[in-house]
Structure formats: C-alpha cells, structure tokens
C-alpha atoms as a PDB file:
ATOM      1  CA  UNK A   1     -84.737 234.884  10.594  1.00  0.00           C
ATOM      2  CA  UNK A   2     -84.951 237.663  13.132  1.00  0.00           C
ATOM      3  CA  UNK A   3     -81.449 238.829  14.485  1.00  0.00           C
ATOM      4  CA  UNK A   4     -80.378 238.312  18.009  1.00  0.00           C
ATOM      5  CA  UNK A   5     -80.404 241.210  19.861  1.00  0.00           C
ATOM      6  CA  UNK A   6     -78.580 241.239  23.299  1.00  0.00           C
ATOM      7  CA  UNK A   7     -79.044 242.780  26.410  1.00  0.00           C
ATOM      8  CA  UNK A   8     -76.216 245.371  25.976  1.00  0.00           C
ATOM      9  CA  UNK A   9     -77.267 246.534  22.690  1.00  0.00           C
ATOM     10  CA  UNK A  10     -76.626 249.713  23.329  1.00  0.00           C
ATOM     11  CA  UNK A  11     -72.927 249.340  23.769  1.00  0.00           C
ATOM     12  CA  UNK A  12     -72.119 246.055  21.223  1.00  0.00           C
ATOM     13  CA  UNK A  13     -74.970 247.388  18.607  1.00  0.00           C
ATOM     14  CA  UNK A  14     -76.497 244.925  16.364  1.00  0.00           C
ATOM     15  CA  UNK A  15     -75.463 241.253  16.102  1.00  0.00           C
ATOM     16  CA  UNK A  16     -76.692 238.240  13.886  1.00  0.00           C
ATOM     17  CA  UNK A  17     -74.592 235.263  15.481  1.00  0.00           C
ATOM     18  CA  UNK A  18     -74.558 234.161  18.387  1.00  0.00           C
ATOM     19  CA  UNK A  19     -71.318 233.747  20.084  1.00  0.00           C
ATOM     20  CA  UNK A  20     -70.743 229.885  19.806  1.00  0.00           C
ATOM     21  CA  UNK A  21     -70.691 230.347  16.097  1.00  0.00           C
ATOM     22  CA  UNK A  22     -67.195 232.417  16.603  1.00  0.00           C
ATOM     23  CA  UNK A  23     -63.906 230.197  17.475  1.00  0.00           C
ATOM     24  CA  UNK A  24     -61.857 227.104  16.840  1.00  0.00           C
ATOM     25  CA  UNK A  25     -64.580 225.049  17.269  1.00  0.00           C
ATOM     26  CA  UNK A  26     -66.714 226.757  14.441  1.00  0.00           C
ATOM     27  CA  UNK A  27     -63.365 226.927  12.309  1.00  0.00           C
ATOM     28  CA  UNK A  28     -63.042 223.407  12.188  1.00  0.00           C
ATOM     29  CA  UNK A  29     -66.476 222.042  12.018  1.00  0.00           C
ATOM     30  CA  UNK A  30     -67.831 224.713   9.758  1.00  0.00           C
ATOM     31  CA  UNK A  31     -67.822 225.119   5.865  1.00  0.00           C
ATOM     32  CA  UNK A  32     -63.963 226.439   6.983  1.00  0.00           C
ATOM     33  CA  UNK A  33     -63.047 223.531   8.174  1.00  0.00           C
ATOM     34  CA  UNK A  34     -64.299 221.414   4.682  1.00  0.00           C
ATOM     35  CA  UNK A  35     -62.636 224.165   2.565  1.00  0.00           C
ATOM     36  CA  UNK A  36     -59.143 223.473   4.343  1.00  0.00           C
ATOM     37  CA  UNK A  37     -59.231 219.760   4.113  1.00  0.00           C
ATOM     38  CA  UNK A  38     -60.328 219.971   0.489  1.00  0.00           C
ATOM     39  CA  UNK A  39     -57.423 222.009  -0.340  1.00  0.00           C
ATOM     40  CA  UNK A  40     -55.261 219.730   2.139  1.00  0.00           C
ATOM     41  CA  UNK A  41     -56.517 216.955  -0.071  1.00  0.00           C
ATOM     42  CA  UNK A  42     -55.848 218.978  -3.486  1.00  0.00           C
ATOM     43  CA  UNK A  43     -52.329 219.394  -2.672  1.00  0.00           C
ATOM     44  CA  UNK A  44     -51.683 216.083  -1.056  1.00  0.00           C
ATOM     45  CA  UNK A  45     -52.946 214.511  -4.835  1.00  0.00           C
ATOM     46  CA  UNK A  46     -50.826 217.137  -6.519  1.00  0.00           C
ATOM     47  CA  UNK A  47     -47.670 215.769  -4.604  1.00  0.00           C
ATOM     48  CA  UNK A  48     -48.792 211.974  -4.905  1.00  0.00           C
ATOM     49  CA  UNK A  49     -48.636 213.051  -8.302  1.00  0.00           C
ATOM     50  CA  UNK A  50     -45.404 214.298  -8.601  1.00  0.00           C
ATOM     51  CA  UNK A  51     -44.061 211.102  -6.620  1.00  0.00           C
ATOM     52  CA  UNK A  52     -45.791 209.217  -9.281  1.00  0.00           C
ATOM     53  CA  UNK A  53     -43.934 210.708 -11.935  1.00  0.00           C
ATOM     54  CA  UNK A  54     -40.691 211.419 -10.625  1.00  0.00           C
ATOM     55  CA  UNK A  55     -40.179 207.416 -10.592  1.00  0.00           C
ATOM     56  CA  UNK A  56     -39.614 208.126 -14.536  1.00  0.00           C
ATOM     57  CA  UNK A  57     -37.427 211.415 -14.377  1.00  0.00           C
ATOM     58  CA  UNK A  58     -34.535 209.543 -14.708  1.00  0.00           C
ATOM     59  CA  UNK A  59     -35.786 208.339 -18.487  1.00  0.00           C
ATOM     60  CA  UNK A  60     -36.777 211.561 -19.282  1.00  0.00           C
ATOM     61  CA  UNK A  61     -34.134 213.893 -18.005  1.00  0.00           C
ATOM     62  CA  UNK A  62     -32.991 214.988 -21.606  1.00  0.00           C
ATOM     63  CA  UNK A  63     -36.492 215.734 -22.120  1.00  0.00           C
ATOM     64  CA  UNK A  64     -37.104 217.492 -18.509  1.00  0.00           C
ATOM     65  CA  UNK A  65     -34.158 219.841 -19.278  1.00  0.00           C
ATOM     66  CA  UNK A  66     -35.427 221.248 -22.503  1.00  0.00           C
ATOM     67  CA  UNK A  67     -38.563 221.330 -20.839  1.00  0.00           C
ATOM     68  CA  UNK A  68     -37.181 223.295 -17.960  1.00  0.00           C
ATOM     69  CA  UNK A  69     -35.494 225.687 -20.728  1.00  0.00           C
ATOM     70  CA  UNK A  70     -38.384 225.872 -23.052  1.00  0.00           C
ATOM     71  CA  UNK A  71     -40.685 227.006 -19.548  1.00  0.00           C
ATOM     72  CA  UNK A  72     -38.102 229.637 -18.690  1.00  0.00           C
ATOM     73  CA  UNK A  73     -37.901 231.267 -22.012  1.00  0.00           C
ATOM     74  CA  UNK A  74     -41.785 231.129 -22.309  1.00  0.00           C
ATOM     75  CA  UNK A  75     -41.552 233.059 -18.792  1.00  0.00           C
ATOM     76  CA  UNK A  76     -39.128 235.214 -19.367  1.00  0.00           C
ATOM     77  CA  UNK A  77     -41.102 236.775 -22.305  1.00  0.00           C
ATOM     78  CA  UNK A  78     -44.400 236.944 -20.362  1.00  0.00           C
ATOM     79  CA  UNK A  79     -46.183 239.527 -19.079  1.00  0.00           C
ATOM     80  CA  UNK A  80     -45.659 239.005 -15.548  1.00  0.00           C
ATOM     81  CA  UNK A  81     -43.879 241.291 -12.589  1.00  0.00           C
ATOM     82  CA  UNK A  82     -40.499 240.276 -12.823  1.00  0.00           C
ATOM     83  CA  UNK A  83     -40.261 238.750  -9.422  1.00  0.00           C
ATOM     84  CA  UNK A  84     -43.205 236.239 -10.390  1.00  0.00           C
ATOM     85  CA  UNK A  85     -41.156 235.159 -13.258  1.00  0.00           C
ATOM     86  CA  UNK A  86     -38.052 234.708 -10.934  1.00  0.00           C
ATOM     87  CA  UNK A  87     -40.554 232.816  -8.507  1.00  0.00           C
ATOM     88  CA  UNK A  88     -42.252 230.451 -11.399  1.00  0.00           C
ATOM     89  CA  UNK A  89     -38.650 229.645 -12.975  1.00  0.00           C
ATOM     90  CA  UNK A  90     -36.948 228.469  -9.799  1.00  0.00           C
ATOM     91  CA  UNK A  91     -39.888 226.473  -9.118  1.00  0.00           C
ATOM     92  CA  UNK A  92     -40.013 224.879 -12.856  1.00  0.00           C
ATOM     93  CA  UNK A  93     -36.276 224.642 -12.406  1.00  0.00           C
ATOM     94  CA  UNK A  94     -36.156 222.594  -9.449  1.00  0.00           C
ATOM     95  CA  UNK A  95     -39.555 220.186 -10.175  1.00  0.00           C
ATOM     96  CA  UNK A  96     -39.810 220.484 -13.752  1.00  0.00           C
ATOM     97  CA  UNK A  97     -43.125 218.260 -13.957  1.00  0.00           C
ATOM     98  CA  UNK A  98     -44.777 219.034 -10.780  1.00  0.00           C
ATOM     99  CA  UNK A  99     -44.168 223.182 -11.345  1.00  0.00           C
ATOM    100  CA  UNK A 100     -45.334 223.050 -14.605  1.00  0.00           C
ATOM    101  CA  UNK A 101     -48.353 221.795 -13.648  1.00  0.00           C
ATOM    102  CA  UNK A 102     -48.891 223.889 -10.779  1.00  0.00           C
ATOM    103  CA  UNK A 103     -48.075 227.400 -13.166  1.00  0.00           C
ATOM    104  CA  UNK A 104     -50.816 226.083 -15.813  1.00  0.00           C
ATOM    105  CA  UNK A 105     -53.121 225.543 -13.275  1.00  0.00           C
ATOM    106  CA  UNK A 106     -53.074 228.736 -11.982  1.00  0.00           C
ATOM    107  CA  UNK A 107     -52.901 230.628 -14.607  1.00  0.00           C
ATOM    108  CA  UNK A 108     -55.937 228.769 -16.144  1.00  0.00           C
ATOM    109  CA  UNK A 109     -58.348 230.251 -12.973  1.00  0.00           C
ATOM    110  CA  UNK A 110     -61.299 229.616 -14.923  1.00  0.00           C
ATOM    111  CA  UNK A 111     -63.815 232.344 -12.746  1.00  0.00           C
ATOM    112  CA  UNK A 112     -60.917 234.957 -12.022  1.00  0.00           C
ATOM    113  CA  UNK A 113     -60.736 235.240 -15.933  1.00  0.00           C
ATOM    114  CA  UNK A 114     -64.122 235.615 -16.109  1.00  0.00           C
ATOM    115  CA  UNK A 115     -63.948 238.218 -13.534  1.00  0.00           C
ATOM    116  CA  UNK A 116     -61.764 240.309 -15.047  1.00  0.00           C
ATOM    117  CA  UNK A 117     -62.954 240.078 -18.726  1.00  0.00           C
ATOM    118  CA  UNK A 118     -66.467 240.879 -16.911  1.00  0.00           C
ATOM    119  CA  UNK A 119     -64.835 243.569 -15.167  1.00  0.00           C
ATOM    120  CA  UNK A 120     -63.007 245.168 -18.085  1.00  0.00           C
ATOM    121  CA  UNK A 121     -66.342 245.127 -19.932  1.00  0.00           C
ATOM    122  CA  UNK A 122     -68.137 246.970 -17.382  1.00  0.00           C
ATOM    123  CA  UNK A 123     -64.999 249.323 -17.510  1.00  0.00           C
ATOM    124  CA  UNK A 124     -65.011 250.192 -21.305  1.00  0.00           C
ATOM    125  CA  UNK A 125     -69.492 250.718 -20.939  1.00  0.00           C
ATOM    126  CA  UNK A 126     -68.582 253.316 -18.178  1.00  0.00           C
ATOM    127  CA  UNK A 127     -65.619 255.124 -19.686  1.00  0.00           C
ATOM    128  CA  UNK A 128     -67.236 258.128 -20.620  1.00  0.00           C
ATOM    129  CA  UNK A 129     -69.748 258.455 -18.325  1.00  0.00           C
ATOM    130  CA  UNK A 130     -67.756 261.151 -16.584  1.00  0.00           C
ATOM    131  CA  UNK A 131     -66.535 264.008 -18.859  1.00  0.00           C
ATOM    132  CA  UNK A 132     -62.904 265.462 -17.821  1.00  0.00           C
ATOM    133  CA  UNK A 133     -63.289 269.064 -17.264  1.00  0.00           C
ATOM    134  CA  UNK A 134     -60.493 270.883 -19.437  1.00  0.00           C
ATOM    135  CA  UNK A 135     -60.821 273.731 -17.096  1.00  0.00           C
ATOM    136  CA  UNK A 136     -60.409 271.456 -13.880  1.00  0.00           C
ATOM    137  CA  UNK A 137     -57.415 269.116 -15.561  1.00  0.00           C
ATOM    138  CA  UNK A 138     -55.353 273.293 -16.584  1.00  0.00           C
ATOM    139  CA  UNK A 139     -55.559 273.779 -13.406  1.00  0.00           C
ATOM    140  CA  UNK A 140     -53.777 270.689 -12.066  1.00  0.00           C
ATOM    141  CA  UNK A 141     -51.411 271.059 -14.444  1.00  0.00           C
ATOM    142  CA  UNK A 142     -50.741 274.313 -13.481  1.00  0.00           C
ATOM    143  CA  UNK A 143     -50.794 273.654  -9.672  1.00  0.00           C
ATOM    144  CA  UNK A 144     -49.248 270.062  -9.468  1.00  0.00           C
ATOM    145  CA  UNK A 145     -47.808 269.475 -12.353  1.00  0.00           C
ATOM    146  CA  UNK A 146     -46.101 266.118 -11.534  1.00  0.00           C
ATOM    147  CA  UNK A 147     -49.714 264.791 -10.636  1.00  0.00           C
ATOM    148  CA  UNK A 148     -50.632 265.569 -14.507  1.00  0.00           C
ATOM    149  CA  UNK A 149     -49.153 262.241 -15.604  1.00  0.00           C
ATOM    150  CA  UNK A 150     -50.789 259.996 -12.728  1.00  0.00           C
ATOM    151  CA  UNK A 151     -54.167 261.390 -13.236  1.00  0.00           C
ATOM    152  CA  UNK A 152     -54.230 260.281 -16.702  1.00  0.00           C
ATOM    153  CA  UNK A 153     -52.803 257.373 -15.656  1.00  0.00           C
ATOM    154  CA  UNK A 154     -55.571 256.084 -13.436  1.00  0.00           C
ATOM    155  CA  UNK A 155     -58.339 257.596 -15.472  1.00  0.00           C
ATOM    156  CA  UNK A 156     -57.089 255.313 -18.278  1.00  0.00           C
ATOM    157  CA  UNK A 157     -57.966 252.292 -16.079  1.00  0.00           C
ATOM    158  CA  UNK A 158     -61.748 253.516 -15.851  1.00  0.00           C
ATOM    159  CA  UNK A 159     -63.652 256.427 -15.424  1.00  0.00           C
ATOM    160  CA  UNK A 160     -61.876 258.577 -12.658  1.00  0.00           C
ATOM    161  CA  UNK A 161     -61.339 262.447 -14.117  1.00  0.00           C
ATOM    162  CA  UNK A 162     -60.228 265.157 -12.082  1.00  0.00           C
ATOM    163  CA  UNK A 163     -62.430 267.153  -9.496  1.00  0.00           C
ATOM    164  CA  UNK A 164     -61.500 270.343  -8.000  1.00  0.00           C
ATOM    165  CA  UNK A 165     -63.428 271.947  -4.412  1.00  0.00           C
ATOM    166  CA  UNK A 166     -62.729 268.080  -2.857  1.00  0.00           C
ATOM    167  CA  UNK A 167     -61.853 267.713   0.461  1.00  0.00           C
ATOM    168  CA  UNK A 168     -60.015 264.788   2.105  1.00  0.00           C
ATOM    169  CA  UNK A 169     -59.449 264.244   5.962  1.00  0.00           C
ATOM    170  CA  UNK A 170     -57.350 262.885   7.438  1.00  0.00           C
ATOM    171  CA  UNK A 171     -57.547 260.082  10.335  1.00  0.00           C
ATOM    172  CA  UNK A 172     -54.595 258.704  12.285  1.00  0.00           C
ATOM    173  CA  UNK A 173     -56.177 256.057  13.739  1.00  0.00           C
ATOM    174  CA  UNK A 174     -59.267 253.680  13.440  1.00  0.00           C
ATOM    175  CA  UNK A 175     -60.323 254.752  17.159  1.00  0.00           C
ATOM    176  CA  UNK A 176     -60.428 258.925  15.365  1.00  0.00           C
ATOM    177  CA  UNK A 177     -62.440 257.477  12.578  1.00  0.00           C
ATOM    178  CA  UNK A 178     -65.092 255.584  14.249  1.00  0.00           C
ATOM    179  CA  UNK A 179     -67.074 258.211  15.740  1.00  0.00           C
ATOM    180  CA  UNK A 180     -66.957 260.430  12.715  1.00  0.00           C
ATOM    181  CA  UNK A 181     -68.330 257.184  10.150  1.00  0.00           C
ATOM    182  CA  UNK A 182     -71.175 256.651  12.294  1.00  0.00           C
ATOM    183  CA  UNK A 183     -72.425 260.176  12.200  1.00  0.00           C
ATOM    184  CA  UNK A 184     -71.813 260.061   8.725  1.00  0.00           C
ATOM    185  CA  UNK A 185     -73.837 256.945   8.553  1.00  0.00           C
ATOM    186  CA  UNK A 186     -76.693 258.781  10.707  1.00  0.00           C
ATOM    187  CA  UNK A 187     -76.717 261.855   7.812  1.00  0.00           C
ATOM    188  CA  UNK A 188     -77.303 259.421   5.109  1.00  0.00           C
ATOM    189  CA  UNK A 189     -80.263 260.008   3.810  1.00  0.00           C
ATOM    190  CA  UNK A 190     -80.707 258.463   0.137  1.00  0.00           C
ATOM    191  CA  UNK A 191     -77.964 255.830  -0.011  1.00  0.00           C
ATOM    192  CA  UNK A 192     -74.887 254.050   1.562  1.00  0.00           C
ATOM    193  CA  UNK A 193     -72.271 251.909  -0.218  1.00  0.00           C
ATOM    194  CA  UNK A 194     -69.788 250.246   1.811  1.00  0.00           C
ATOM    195  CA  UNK A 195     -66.798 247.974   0.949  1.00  0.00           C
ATOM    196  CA  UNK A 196     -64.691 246.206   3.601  1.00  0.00           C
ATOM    197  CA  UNK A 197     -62.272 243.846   3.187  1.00  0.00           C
ATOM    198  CA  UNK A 198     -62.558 241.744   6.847  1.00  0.00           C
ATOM    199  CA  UNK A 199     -65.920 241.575   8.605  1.00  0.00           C
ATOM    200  CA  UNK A 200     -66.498 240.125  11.969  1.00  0.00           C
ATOM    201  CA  UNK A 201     -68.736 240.883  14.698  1.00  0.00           C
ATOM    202  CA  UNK A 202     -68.192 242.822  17.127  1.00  0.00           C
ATOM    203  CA  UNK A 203     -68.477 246.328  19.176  1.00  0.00           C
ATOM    204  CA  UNK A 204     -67.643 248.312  15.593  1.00  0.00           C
ATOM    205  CA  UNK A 205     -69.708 246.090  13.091  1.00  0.00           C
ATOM    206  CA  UNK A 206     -72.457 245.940  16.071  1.00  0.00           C
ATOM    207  CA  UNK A 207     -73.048 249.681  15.753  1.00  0.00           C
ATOM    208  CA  UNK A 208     -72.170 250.007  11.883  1.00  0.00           C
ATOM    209  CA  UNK A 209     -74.631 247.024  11.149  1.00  0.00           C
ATOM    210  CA  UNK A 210     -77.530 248.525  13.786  1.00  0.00           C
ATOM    211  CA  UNK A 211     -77.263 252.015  11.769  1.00  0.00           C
ATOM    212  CA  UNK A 212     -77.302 249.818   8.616  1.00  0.00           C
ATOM    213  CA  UNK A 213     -80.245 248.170   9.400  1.00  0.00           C
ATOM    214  CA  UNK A 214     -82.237 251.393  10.576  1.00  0.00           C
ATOM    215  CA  UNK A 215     -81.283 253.155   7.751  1.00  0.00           C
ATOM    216  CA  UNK A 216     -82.587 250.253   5.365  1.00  0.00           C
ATOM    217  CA  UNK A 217     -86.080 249.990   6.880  1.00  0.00           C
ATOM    218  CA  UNK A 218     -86.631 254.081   6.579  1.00  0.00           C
ATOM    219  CA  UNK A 219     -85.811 253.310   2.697  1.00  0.00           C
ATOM    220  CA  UNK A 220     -82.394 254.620   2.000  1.00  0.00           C
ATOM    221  CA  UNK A 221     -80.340 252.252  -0.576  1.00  0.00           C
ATOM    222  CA  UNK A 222     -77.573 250.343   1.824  1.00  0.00           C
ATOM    223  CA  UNK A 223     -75.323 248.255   0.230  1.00  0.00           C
ATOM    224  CA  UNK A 224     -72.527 246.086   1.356  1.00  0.00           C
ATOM    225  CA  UNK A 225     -69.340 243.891   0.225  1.00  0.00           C
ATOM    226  CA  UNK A 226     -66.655 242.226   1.277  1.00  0.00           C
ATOM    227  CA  UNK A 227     -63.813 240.063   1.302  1.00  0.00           C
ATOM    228  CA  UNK A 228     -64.814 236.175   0.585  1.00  0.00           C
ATOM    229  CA  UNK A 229     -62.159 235.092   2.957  1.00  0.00           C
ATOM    230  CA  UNK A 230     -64.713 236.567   5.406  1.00  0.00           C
ATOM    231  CA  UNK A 231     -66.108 233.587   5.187  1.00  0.00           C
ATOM    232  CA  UNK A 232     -63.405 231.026   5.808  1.00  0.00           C
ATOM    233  CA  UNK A 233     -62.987 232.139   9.208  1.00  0.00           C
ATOM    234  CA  UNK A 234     -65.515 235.372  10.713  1.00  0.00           C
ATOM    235  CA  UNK A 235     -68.659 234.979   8.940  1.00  0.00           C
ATOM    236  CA  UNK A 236     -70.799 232.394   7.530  1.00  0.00           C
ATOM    237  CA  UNK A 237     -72.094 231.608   4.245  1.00  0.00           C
ATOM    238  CA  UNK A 238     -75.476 233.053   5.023  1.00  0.00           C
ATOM    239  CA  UNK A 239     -74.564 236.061   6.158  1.00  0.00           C
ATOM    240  CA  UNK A 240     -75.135 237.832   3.040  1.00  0.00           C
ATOM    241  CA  UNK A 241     -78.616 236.679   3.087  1.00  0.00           C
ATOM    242  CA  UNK A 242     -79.542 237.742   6.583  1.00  0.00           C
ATOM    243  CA  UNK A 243     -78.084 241.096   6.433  1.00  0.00           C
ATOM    244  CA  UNK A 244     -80.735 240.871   3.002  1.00  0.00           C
ATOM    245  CA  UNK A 245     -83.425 239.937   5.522  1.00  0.00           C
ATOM    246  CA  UNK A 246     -82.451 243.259   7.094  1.00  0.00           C
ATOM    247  CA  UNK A 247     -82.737 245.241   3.898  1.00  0.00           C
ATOM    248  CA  UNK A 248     -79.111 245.347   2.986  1.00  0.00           C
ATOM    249  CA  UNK A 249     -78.103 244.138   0.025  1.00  0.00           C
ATOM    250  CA  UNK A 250     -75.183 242.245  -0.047  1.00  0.00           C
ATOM    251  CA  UNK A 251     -72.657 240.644  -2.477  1.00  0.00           C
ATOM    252  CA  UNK A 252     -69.226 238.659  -1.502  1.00  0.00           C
ATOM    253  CA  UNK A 253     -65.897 239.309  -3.734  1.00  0.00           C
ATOM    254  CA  UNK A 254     -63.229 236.917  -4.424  1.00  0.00           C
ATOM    255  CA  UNK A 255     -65.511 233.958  -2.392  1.00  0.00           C
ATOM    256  CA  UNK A 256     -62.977 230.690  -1.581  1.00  0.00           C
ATOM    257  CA  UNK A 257     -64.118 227.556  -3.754  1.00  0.00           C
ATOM    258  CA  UNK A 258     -61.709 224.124  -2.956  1.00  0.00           C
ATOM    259  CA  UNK A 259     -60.878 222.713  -6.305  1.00  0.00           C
ATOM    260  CA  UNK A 260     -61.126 226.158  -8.289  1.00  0.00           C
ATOM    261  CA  UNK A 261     -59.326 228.496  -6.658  1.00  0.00           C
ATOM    262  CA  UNK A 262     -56.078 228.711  -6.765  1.00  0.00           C
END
C-alpha cells in the first residue's frame, strides 16, 4: 500500500490515512467501536450476574459476611499499594459476590502475567551487560551523595549503572522541542528508536513519520512503539504494518483485547 501524500506535504509531512478515517464516525464503526460494545456487553453480563445471585444473599448472609472478612484479611496481607487494598475492600464490602469476582478476575490477567514474567526474564539475561564503573559510582557518592541510594535503587530493577560526561537539556515546552527532535532525527545516521505513548496524525507525526520513512529507505535501523490504546481511538490496527511497508518496524504495547483485558 503506497501512502497518501497530500498536496501540502511540505507543511503536514507524511500521512498514511486519509482524513475520513479520523472522527466519531470512524470511532463508532471501527474495530473501536466493537471493542466498546464488547466490554459494554462484558460488564452488562457481570451485573446480570450479580442480580442473579443477589436473589439468594439473603440465605447466605452468614456465609457472605465471613466471606467479606476472610477477603479483607487476605487483602490486607497482600502485596498491593495500600490505597488498592482500601479500594478492593470497600468494594468486597459492599457486593461481597459480585467484587469478589471482579478482584479475581483481574488479578488473573492471563497476558499481563505473561508480560511481566517475560519481561523480568529479559531483565535478569541483561543484568550485567553493563558493568558499574567503581570510579564513576565514588564520584557520585562524593558529589551527590543522597542520589547514592536511588541509583542503586533503579539499577536493581535492570541494567541502568551510572555514567558520568552526560548531558541533559532541558525543554519547557513541546513547541521548544520540536524543532530540535527533527534535526536530531536528520543526524541519525545508523539507528532510531522511538517510544510514544499517543500517536495520531497530524502536522508533528507528518514530519516525524516523513523523516522516519527517509531515513528507513537510506538503511538506518528505525524503530517504533506505542501505546495500544492508540488504536481504540487515533490509529488503526494496520498501522503497524504500513509504517513496516515503509521500512519501520513497528510493535504495539499494552494492545486492548474485549474479554481479556481487564
């Protein structure tokens, strides 16, 4: 598929919709739209269900209160942030059968488990594939000494040591950035890795994505990902695999399933 390049290139940069495909319209009629009434549908069962059984709460009420008790104590010794647990125990509290339900469910995210177990994998094969520098790590503790204890901190969750001649600028706002990423874009010359959380075209992503695609067909490594919820509302589905078709390579995070996630 060849991307659709308008008459004002020049000031919108490169697009690959066209514009119908943006809007309420699209929204509604669009894999969006299916993924919203799916989940509609997933709670409206969940709550049917809960109607269903709440006929019989007043047999079980005994049984719903050491239920309720048993939940709280099992949350209260968890491992989560204590205003989760505060969260998951009024909500067991009040609907003992429906909350229940709906905290198991949750918690039992079948591919966000995965995720992270693939994720803390990768983590523990790259640990040492960065040596601290003794030298460098003195130094900070000499300098910044209340820094010492953060350091170590995030290098525990991965492979991050501490560098020294590093340079950070600065930008106060998006419209100061801009022009600086897309001369940093026009440097690259072996590879470029970006991560974004919301895509959408437009007059930035026109320019980014025309750079991108240049950059790809003189053979320097460009690589892209972003947010799945991209794809509820901006982008579509495909758009991963025409920005390939462009020479990008391009993965999705965190994509929206109905039924799975949660």
């Amino acid at each position: 598929m060849s991307p659709l390049v308008t008459d004002d290139m020049k000031n919108t940069g490169l697009r690959l919709l066209k514009k119908g495909r943006h809007g309420l319209i699209r929204a509604v009629f669009s894999r969006a739209g299916f993924i919203l009434l799916f989940l509609l549908l997933q709670i409206a069962l969940m709550v049917m269900g809960f109607g269903y059984l709440r006929e019989y709460l007043p047999h079980y009420y005994t049984v719903n209160l050491v239920f309720s008790v048993v939940m709280a104590l099992f949350l209260l010794n968890g491992r989560h942030d204590p205003s989760a647990k505060i969260t998951w125990i009024i909500v067991i509290m009040a609907l003992p059968a429906f909350g229940a339900l709906l905290y198991f469910y949750t918690q039992s995210d079948l591919g966000h488990r995965l995720l992270k177990r693939r994720f803390a994998q990768l983590t523990e094969e790259t640990r040492g594939a960065i040596e601290q520098d003794k030298a460098t790590l003195d130094a900070l503790q000499r300098g910044a000494p209340e820094a010492v204890g953060l350091s170590r901190y995030v290098n525990r969750t991965g492979c991050y040591p501490v560098f020294d001649r590093t340079a950070v600028r600065y930008f106060p706002l998006g419209d100061d950035l801009f022009p600086e990423l897309l001369a940093e874009l026009e440097a690259a010359e072996k590879f470029i890795f970006l991560e974004f959380f919301i895509v959408d075209e437009g007059v930035m992503w026109g320019k980014v994505l025309e750079i991108l695609a240049r950059k790809a067909s003189e053979g320097v490594d460009v690589r892209l990902i972003y947010d799945g919820s991209c794809e509820f509302l901006t982008l579509p589905r495909s758009y991963p695999k025409r920005l390939g078709e462009l020479g990008i390579k391009c993965k999705v995070f965190a994509p929206i399933t109905p039924f799975v996630s949660t």
